[in-house]
Protein backbone atom coordinates (compact mmCIF):
# COMPACT_ATOMS: atom_id res chain seq x y z
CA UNK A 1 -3.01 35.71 -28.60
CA UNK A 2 -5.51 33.09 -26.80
CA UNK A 3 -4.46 30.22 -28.73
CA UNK A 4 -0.62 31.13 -27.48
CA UNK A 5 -1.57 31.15 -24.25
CA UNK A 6 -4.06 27.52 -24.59
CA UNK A 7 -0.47 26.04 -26.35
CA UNK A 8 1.08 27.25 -22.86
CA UNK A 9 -0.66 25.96 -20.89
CA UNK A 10 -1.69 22.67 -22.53
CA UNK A 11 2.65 21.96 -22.64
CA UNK A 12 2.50 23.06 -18.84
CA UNK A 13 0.17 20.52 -18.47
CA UNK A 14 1.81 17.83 -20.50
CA UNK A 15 5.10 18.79 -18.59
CA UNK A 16 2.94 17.85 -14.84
CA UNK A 17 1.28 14.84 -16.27
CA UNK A 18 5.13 13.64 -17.43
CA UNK A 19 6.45 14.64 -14.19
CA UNK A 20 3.65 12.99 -12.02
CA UNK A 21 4.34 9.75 -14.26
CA UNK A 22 7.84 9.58 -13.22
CA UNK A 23 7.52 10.40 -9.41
CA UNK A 24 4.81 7.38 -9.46
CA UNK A 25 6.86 5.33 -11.02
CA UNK A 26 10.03 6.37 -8.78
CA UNK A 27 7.97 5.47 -5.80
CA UNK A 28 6.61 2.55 -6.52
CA UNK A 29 10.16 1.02 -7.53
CA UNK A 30 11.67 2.23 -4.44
CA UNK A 31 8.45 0.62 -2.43
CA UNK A 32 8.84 -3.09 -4.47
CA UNK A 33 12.96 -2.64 -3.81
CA UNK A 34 12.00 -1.99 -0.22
CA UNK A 35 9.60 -5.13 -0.02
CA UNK A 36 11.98 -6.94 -2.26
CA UNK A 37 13.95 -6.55 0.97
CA UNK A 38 12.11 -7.43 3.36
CA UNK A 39 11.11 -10.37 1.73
CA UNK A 40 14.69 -11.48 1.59
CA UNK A 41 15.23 -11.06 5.33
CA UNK A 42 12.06 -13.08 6.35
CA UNK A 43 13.78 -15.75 4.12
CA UNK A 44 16.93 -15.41 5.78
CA UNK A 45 15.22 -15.70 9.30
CA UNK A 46 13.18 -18.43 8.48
CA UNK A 47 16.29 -20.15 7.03
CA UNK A 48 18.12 -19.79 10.15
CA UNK A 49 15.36 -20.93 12.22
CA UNK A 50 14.64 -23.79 10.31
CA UNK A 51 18.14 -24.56 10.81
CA UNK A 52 18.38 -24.02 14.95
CA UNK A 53 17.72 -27.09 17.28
CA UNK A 54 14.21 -27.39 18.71
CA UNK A 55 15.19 -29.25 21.60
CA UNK A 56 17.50 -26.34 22.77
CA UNK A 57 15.03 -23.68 22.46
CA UNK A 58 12.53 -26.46 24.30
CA UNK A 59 14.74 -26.83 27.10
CA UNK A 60 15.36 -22.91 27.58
CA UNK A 61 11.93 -22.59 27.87
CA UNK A 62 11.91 -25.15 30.94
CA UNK A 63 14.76 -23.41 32.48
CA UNK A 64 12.55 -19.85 32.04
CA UNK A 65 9.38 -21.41 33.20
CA UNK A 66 11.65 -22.97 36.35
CA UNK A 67 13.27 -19.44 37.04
CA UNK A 68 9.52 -18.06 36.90
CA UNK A 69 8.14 -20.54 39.24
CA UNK A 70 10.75 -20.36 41.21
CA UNK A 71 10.67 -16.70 42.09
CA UNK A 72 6.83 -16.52 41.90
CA UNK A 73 7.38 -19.04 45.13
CA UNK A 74 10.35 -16.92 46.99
CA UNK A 75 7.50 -13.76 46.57
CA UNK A 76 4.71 -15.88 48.27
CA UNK A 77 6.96 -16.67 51.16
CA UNK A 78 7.73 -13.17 51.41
């Protein structure tokens, strides 16, 4: 009767260890598909920013910093 219930057990056992083995390994794919992502849509960004004209996004900034100044003065005369 005691080894029936030991052969129980130890397939419960086996059954959990199996099962544990497969979530792991489902998680862990669905993290590296996840990152596998990500990665792809830094290299998409970087692409397109590689790609945009420095000079613009130099000039907006001088336009900003103008805008800035510009109301930082109207507030002292206020």
């Amino acid at each position: 009767m005691r080894s029936k219930g030991f052969k129980v057990v130890v397939s419960l056992v086996v059954i959990l260890f199996a099962f544990a083995f497969y979530l792991f390994h489902y998680v862990t794919n669905g993290i590296g598909e996840a990152a596998e992502k990500s990665i792809k849509a830094v290299h998409e960004v970087s692409k397109s920013l590689d790609s945009t004209d420095y000079k613009k996004l130099d000039s907006l900034k001088q336009e900003v910093v103008q805008k800035l100044d510009s109301l930082e003065d109207s507030k002292s005369t206020d």
